[in-house]
N, C-alpha and C. Protein backbone atom coordinates (compact mmCIF):
# COMPACT_ATOMS: atom_id res chain seq x y z
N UNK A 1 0.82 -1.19 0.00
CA UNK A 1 0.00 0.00 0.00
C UNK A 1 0.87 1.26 0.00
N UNK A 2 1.83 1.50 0.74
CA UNK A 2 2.87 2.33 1.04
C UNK A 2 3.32 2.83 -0.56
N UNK A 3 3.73 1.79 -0.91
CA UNK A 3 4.94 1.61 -2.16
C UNK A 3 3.78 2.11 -3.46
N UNK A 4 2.70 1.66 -3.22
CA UNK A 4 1.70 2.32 -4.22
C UNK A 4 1.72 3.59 -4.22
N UNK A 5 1.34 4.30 -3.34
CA UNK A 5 1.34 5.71 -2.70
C UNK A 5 2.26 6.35 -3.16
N UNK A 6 3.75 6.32 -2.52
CA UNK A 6 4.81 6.25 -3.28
C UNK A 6 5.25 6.54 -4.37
N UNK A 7 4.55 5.43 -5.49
CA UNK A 7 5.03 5.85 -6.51
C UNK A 7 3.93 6.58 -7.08
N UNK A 8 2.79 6.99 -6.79
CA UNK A 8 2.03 8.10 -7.05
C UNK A 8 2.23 9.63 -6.75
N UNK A 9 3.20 9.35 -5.87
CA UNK A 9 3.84 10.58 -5.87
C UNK A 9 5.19 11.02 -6.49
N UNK A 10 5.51 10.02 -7.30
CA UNK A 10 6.76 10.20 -7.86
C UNK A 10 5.67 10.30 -9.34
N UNK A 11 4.95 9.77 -9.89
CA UNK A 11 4.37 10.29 -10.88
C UNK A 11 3.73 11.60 -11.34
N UNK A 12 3.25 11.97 -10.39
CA UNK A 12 2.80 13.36 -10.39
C UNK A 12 3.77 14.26 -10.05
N UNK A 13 5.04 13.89 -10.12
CA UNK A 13 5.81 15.02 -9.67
C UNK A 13 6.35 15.52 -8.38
N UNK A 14 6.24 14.65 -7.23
CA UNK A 14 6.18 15.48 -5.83
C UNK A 14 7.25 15.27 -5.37
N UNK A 15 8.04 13.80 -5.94
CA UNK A 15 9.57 13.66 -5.60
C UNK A 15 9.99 13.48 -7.05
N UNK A 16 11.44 14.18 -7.34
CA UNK A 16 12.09 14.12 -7.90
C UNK A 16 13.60 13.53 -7.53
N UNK A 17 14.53 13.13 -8.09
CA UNK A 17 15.77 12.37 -8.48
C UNK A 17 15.83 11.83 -7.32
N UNK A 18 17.31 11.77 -6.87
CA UNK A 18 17.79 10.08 -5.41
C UNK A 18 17.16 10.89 -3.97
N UNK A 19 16.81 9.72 -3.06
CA UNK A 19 16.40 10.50 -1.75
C UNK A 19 18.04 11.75 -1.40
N UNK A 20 17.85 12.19 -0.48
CA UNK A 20 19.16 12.59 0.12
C UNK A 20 19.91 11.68 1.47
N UNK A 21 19.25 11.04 2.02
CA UNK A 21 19.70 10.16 2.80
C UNK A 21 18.84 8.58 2.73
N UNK A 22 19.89 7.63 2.75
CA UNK A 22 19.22 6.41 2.73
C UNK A 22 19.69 5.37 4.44
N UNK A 23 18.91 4.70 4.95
CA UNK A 23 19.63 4.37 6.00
C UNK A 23 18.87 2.52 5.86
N UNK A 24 19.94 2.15 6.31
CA UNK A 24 19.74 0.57 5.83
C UNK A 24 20.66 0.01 7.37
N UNK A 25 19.93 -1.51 7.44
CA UNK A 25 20.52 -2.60 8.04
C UNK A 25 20.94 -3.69 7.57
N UNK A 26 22.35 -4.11 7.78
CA UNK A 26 22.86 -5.37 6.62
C UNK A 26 23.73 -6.37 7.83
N UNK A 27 23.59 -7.58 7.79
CA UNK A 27 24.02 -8.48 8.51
C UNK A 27 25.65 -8.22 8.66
N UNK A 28 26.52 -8.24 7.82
CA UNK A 28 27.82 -7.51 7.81
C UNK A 28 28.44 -6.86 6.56
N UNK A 29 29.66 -6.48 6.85
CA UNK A 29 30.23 -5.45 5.94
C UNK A 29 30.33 -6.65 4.19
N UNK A 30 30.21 -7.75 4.50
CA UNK A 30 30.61 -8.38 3.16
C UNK A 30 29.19 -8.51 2.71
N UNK A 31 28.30 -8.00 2.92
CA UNK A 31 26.60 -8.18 1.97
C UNK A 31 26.87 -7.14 0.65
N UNK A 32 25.48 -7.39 0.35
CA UNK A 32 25.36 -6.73 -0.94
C UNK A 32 24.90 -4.93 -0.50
N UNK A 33 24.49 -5.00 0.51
CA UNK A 33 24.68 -3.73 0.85
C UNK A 33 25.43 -2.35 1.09
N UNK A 34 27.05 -3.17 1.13
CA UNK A 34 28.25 -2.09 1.44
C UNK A 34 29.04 -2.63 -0.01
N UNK A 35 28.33 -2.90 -0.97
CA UNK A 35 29.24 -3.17 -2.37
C UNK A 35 28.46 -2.26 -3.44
N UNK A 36 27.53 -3.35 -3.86
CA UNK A 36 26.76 -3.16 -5.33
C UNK A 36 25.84 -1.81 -5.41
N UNK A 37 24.93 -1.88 -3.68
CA UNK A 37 24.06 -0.81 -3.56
C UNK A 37 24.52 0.14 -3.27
N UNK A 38 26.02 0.33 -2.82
CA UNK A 38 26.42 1.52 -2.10
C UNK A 38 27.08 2.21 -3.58
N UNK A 39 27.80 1.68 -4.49
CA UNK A 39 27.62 1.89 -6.31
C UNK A 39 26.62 2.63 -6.87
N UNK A 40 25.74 1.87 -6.99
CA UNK A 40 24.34 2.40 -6.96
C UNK A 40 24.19 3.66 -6.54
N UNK A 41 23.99 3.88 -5.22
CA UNK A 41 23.33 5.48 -4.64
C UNK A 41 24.62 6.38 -5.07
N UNK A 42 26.06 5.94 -5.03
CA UNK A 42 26.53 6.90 -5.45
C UNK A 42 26.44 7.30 -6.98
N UNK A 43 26.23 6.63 -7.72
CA UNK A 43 26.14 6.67 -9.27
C UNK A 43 24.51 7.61 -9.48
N UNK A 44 23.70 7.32 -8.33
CA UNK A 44 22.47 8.26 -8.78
C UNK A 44 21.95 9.35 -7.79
N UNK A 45 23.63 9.76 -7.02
CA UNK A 45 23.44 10.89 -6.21
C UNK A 45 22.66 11.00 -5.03
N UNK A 46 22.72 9.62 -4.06
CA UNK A 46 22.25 9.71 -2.78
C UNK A 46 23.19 10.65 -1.80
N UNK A 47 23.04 11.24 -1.37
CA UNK A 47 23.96 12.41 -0.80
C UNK A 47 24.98 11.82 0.77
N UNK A 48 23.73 11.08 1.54
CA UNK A 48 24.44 10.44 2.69
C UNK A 48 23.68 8.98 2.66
N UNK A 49 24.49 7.97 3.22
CA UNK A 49 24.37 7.01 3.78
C UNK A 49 24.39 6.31 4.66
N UNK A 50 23.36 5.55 5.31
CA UNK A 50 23.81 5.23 7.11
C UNK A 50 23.50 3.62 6.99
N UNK A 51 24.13 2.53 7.49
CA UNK A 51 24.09 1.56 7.57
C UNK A 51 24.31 0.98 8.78
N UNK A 52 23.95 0.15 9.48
CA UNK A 52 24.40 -0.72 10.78
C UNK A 52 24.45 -2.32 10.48
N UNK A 53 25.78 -2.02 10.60
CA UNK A 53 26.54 -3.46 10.34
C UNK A 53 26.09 -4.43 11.71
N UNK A 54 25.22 -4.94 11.68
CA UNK A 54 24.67 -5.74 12.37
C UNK A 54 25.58 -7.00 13.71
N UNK A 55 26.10 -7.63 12.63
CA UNK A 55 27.37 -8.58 13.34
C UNK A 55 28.89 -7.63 13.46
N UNK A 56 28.82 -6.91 12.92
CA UNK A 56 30.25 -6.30 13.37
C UNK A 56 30.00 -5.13 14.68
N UNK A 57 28.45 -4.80 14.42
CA UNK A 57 28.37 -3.49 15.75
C UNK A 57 28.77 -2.61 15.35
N UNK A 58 29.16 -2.42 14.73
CA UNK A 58 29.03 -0.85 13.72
C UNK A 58 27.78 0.42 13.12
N UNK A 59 28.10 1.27 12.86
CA UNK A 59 27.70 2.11 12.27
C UNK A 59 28.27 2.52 11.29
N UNK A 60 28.02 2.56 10.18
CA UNK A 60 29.04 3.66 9.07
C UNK A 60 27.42 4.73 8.64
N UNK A 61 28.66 6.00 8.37
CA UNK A 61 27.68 6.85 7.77
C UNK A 61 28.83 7.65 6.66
N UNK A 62 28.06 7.46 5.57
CA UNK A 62 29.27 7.71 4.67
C UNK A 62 28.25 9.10 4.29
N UNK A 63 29.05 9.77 3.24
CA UNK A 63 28.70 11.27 2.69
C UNK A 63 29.06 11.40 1.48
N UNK A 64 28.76 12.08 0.41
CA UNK A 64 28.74 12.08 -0.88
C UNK A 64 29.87 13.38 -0.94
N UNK A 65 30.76 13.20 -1.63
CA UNK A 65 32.36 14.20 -1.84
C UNK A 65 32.56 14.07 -3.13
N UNK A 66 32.52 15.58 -4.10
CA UNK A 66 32.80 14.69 -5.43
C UNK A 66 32.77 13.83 -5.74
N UNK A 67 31.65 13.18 -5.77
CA UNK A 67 31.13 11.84 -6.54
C UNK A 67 31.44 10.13 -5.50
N UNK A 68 32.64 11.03 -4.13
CA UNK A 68 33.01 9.86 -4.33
C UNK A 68 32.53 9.80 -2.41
N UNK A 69 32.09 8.42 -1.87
CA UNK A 69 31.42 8.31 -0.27
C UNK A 69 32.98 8.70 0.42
N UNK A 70 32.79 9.45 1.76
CA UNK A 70 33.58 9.50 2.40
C UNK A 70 32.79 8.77 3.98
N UNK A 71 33.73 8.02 4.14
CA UNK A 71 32.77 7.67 6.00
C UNK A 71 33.05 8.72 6.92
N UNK A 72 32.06 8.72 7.09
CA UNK A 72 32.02 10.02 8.54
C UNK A 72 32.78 9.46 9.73
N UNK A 73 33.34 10.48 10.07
CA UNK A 73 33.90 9.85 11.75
C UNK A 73 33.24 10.51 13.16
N UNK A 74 32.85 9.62 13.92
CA UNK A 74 31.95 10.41 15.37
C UNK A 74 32.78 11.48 15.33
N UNK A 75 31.84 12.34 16.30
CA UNK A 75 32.86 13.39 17.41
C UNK A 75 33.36 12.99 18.29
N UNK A 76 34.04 13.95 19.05
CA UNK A 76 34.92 13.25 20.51
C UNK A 76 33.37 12.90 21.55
N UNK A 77 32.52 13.24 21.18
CA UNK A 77 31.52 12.26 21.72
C UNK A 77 30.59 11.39 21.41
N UNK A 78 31.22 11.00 20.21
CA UNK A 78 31.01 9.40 19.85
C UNK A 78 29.48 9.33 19.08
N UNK A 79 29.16 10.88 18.23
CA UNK A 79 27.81 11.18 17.97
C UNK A 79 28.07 11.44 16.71
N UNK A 80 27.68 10.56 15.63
CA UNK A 80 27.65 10.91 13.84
C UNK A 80 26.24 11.53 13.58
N UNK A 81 26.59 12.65 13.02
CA UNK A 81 25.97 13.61 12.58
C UNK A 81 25.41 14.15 10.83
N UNK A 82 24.57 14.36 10.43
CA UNK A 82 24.31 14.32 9.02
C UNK A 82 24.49 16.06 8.80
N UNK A 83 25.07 15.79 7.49
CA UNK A 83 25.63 17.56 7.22
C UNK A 83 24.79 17.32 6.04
N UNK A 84 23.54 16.89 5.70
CA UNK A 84 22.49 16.85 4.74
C UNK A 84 21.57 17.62 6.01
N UNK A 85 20.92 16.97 6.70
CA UNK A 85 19.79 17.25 7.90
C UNK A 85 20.39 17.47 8.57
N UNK A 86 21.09 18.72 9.16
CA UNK A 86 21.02 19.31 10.55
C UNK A 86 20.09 19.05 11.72
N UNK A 87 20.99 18.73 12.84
CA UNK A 87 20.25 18.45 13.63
C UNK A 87 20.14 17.06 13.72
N UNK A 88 20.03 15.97 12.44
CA UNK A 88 19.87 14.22 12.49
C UNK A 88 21.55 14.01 13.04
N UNK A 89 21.26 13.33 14.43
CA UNK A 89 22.26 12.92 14.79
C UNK A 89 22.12 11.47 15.59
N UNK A 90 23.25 10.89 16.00
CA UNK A 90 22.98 9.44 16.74
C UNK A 90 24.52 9.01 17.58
N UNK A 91 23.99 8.73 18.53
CA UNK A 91 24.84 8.49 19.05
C UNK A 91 25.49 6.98 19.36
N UNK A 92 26.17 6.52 18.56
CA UNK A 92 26.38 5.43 18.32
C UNK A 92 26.85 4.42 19.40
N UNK A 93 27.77 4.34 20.34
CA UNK A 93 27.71 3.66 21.47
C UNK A 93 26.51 3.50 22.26
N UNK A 94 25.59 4.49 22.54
CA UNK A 94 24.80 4.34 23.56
C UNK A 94 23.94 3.07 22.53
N UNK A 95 23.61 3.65 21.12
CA UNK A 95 22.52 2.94 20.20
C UNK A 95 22.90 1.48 20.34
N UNK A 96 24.52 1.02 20.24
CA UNK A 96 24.69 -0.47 20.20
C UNK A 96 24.53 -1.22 21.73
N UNK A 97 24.55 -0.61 22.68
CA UNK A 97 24.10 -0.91 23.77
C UNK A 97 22.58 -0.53 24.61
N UNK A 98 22.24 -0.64 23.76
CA UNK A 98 20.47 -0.20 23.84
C UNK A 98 20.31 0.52 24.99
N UNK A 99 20.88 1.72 25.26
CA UNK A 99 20.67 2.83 25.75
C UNK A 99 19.72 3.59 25.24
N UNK A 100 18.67 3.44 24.90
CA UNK A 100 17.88 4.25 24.30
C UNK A 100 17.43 5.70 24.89
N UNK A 101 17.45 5.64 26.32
CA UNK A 101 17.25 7.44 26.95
C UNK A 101 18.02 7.92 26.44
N UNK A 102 19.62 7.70 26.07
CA UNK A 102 20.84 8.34 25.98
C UNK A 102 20.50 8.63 23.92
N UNK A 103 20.35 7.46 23.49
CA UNK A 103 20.31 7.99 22.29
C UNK A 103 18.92 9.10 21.99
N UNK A 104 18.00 9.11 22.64
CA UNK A 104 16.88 9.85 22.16
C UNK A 104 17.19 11.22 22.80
N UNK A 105 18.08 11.29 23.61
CA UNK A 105 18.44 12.67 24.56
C UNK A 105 19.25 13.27 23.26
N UNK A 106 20.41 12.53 22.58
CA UNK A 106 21.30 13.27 21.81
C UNK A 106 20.05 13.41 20.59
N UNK A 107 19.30 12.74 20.11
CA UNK A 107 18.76 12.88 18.86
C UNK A 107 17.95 14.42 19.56
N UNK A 108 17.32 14.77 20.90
CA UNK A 108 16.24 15.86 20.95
C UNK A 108 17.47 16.58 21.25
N UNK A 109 18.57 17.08 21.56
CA UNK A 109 19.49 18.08 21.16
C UNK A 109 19.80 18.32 20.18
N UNK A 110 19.69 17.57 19.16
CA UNK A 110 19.76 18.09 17.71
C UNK A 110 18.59 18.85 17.10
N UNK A 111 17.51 18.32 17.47
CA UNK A 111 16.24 18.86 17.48
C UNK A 111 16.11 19.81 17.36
N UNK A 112 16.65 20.56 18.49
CA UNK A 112 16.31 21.54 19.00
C UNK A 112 17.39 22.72 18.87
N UNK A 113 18.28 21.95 18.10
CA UNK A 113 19.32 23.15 17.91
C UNK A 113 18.65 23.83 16.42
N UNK A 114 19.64 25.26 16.69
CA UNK A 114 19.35 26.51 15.22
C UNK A 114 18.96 25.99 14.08
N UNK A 115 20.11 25.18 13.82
CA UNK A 115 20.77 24.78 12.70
C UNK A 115 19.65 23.89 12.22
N UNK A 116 18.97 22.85 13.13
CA UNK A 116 17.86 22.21 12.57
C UNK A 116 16.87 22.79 12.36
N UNK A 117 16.56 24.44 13.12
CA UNK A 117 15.29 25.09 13.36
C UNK A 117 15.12 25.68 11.72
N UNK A 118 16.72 26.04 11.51
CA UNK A 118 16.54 26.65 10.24
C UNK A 118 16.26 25.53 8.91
N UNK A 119 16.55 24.55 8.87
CA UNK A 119 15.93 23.52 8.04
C UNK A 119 14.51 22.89 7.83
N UNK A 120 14.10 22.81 9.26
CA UNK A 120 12.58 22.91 8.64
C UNK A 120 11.93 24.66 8.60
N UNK A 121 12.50 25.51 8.70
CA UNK A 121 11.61 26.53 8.10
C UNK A 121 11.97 26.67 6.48
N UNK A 122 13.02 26.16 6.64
CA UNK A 122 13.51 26.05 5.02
C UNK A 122 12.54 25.47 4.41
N UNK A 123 12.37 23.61 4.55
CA UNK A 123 11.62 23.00 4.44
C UNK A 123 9.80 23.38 4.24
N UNK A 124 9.38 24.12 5.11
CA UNK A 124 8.17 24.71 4.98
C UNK A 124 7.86 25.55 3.98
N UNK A 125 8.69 26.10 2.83
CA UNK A 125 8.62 27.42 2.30
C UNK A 125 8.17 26.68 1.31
């Protein structure tokens, strides 16, 4: 039903070309997910990428650089951040240890910062 919808809105016009962020879960770094598809979004201009390597406990969040993914690296507090969506952030230790107060605390500081305030008014226009 979703996917119908979906593409009714890609027919009429309401989305145009690659999302800007795609975020996926893949059992580990050797799937088809961190090869063929990650080819893919860069060849049709997905801007960022977030994946959680499932068996390795990872996070990667890669970023679109002249054509070519760069992986993001946390901050000194261990929080990868999207320089597409201001404000989308995660905090990756707390997330692999199902800390969830801790990750939803860093995600509503992003929230609530400028930088995101000014993206959805952007967004609204």
């Amino acid at each position: 039903m979703l996917r119908k919808y979906l593409d009714s809105l890609y027919r009429i016009g309401k989305f145009r070309g690659a999302p800007e962020l795609i975020v996926e879960i893949a059992a580990s770094s050797a799937s088809y997910d961190l090869h063929d598809k990650l080819r893919a979004y860069r060849r049709n201009g997905v801007r960022e990428y977030l994946v959680w390597l499932v068996q390795e406990q990872q996070f990667r969040w890669y970023e679109l650089d002249a054509g070519e993914y760069v992986q993001q690296q946390p901050d000194q507090l261990g929080v990868l951040s999207s320089n597409v969506f201001p404000g989308l952030q995660l905090a990756v230790e707390p997330l692999l240890a199902g800390e969830m107060q801790r990750v939803l605390a860093v995600l509503q500081e992003g929230i609530e910062s400028e930088a995101h305030q000014d993206l959805v008014a952007r967004l609204a226009r």
